[in-house]
N, C-alpha and C. Protein backbone atom coordinates (compact mmCIF):
# COMPACT_ATOMS: atom_id res chain seq x y z
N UNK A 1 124.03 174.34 74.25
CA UNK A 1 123.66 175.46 75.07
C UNK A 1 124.40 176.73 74.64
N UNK A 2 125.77 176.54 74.38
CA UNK A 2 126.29 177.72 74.08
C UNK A 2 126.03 178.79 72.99
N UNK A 3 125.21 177.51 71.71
CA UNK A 3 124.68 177.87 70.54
C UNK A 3 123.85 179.01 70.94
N UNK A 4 123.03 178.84 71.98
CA UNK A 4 121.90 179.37 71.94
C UNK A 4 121.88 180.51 72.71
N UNK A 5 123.33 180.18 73.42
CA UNK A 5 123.80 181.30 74.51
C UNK A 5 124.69 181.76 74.70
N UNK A 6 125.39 182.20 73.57
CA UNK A 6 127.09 182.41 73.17
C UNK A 6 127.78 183.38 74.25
N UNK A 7 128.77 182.67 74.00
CA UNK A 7 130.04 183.67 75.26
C UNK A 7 130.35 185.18 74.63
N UNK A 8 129.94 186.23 76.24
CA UNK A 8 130.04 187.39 75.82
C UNK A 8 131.50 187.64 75.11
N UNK A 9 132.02 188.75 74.17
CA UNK A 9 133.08 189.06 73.43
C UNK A 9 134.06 188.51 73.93
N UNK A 10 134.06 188.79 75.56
CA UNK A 10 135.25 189.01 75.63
C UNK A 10 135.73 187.98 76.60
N UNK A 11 134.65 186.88 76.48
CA UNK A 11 135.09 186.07 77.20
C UNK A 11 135.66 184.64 76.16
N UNK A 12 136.46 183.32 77.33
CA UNK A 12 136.79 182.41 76.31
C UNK A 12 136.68 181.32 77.45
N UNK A 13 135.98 179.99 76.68
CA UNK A 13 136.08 178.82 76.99
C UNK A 13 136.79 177.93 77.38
N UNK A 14 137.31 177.48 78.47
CA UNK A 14 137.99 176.21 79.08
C UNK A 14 136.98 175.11 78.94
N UNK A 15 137.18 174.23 77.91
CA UNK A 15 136.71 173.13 77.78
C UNK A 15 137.18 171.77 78.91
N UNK A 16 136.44 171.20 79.56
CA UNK A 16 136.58 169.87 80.63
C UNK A 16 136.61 168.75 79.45
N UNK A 17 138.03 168.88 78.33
CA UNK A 17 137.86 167.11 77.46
C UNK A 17 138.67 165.97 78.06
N UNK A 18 139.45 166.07 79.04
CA UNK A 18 139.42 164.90 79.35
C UNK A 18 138.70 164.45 80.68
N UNK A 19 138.28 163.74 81.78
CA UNK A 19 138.22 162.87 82.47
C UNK A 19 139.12 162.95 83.64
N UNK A 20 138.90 163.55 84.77
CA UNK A 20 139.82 163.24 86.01
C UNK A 20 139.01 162.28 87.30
N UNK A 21 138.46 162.06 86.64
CA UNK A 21 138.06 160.94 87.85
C UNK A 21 137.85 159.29 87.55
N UNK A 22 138.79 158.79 86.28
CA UNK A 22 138.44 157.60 86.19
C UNK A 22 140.22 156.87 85.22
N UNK A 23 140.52 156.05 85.98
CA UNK A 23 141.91 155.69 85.15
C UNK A 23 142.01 155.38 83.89
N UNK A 24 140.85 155.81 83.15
CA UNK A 24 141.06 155.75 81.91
C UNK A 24 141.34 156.70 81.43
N UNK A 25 142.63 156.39 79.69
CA UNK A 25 142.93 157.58 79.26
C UNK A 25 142.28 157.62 77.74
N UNK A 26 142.06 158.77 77.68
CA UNK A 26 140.92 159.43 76.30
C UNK A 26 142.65 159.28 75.19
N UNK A 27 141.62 158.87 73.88
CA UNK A 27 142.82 158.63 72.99
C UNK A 27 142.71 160.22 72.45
N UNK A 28 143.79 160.54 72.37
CA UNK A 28 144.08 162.18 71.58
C UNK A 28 143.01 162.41 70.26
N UNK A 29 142.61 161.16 69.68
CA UNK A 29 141.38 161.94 68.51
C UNK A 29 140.42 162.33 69.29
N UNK A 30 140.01 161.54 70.19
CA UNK A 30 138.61 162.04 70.74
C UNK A 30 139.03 163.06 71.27
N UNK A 31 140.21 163.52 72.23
CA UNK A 31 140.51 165.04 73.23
C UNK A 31 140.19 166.18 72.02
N UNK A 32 140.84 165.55 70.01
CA UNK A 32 141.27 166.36 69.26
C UNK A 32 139.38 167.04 69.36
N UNK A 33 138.59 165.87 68.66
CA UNK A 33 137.19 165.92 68.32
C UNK A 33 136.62 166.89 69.48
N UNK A 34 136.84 166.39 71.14
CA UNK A 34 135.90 167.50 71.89
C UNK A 34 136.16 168.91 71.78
N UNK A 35 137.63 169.34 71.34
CA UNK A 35 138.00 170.10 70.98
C UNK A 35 137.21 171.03 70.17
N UNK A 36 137.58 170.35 69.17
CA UNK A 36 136.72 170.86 67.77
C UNK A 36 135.41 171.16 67.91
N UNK A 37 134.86 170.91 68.76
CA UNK A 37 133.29 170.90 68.87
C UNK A 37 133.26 172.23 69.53
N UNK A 38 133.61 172.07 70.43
CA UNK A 38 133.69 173.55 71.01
C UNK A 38 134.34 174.44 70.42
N UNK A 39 135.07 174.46 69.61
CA UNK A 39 135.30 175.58 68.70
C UNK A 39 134.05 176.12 67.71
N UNK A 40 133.76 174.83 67.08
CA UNK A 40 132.68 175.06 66.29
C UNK A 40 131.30 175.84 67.29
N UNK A 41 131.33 175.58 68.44
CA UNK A 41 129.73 175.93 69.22
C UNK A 41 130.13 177.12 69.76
N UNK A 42 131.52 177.58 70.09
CA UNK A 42 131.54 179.17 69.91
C UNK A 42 132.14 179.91 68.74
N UNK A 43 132.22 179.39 67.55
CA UNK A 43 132.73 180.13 66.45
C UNK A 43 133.66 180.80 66.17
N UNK A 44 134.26 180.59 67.06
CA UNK A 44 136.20 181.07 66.90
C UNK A 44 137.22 180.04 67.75
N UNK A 45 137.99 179.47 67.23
CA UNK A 45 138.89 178.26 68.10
C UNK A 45 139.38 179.13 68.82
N UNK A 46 140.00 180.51 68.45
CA UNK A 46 141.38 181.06 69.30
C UNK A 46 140.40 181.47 70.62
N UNK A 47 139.33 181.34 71.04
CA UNK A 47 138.45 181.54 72.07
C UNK A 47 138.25 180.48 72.84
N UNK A 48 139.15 179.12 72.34
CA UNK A 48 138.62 177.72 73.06
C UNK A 48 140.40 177.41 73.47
N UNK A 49 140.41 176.87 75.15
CA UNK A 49 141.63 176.33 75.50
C UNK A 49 140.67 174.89 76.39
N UNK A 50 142.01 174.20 75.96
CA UNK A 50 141.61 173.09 76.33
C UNK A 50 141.97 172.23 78.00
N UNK A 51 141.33 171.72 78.86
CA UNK A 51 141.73 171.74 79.72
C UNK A 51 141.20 170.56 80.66
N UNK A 52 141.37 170.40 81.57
CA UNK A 52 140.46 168.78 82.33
C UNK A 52 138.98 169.22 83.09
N UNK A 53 138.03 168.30 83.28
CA UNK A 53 137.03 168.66 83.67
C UNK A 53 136.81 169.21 85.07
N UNK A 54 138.27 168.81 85.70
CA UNK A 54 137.99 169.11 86.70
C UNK A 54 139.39 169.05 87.34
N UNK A 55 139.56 169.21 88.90
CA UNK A 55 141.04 168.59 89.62
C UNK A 55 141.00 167.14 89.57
N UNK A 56 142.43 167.24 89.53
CA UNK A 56 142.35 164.89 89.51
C UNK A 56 142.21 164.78 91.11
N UNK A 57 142.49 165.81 92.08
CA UNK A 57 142.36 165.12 93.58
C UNK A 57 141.27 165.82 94.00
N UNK A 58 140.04 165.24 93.33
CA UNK A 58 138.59 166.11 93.79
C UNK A 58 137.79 165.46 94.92
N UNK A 59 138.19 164.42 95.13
CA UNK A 59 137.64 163.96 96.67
C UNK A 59 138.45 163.99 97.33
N UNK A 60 139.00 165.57 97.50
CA UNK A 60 139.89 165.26 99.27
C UNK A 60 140.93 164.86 99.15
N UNK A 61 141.72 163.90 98.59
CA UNK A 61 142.91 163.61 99.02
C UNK A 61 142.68 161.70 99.01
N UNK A 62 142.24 161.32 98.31
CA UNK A 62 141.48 159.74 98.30
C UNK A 62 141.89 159.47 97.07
N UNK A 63 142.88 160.20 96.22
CA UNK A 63 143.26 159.67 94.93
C UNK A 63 143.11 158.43 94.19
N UNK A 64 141.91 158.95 93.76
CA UNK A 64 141.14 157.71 92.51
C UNK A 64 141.39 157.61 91.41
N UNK A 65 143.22 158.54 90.61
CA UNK A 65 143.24 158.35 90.03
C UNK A 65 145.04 157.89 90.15
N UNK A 66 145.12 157.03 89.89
CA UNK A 66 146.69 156.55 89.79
C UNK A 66 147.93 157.68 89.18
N UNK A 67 148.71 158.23 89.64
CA UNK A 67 149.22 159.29 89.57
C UNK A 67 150.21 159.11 88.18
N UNK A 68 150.41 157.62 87.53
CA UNK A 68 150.96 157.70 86.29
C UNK A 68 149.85 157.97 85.34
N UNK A 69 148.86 157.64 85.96
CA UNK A 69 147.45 157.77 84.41
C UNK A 69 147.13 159.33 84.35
N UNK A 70 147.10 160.40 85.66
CA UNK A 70 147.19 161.59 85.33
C UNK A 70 148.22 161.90 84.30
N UNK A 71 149.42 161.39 84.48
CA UNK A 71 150.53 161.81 83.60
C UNK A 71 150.29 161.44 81.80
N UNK A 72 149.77 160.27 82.10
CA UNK A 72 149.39 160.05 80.30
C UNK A 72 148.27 160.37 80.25
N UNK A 73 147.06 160.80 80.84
CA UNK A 73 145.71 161.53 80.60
C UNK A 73 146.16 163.07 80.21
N UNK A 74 147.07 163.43 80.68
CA UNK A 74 147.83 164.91 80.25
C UNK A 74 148.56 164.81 78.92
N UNK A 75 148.89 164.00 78.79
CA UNK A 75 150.23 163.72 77.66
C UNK A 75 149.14 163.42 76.49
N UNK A 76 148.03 163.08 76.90
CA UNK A 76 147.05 162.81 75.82
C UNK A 76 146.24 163.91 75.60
N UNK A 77 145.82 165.18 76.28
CA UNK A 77 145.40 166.48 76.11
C UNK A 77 146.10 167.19 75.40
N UNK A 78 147.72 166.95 75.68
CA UNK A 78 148.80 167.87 75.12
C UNK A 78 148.65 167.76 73.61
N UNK A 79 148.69 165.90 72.89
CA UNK A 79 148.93 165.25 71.50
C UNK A 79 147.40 165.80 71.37
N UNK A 80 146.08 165.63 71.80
CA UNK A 80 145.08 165.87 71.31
C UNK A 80 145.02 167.76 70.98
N UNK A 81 145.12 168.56 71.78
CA UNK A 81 145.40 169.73 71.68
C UNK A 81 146.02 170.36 70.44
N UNK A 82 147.18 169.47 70.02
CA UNK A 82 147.85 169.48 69.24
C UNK A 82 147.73 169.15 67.54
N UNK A 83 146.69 167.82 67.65
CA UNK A 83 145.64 167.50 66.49
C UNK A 83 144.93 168.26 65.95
N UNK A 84 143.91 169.22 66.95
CA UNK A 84 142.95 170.09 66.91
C UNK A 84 143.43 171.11 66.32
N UNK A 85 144.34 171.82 66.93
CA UNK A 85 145.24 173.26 66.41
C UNK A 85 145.54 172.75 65.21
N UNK A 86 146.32 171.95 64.40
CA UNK A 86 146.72 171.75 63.00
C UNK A 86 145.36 171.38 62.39
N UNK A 87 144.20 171.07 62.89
CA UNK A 87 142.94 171.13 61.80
C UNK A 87 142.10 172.27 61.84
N UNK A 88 141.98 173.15 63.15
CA UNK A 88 141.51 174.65 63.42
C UNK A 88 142.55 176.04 62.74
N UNK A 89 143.46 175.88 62.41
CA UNK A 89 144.29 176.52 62.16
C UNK A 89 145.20 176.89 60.85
C-alpha cells in the first residue's frame, strides 16, 4: 500500500514488527527482515523506526501477555533493530 501511496516528506513510519498480543517471541531476523521491508516500501530507512503493533495491555488490564515475554519480545526488537541498522546503513 505504501508503494502506491508513499508517506508525505515529512512524515516517518512506526512499523508494528513485533506481536503484543500473543506469548510468543519473534526471533530478531524476522523483527531484522520486517524491518527491512519497510524501509525498502518507503525508500529511505532513516524514515522507518521500529516499534510494537500495538500496547501489550490492549484489553483493559486482562494481561494476555506474561510480563517476562514482553521483556524478551522487547529485547528481541532491540537485537532485531539492531541487525537491520548494520544492513540499512
Amino acid at each position: 500500500m505504501l508503494a502506491a501511496h508513499p508517506l508525505p516528506d515529512d512524515w516517518m513510519l512506526i512499523a508494528g514488527v513485533i506481536d503484543t498480543t500473543t506469548n510468543y517471541v519473534e526471533h530478531p531476523e524476522v523483527v531484522a527482515e520486517r524491518i527491512e521491508i519497510a524501509a525498502r516500501v518507503t525508500g529511505d530507512p532513516h524514515r522507518v523506526l521500529a516499534g510494537t503493533d500495538c500496547g501489550f495491555d490492549t484489553s483493559a488490564g486482562l494481561g494476555q501477555v506474561a510480563a517476562e515475554v514482553v521483556w524478551e519480545k522487547l529485547r528481541a526488537l532491540r537485537d532485531g533493530a539492531a541487525l537491520a541498522s548494520k544492513r540499512l546503513f
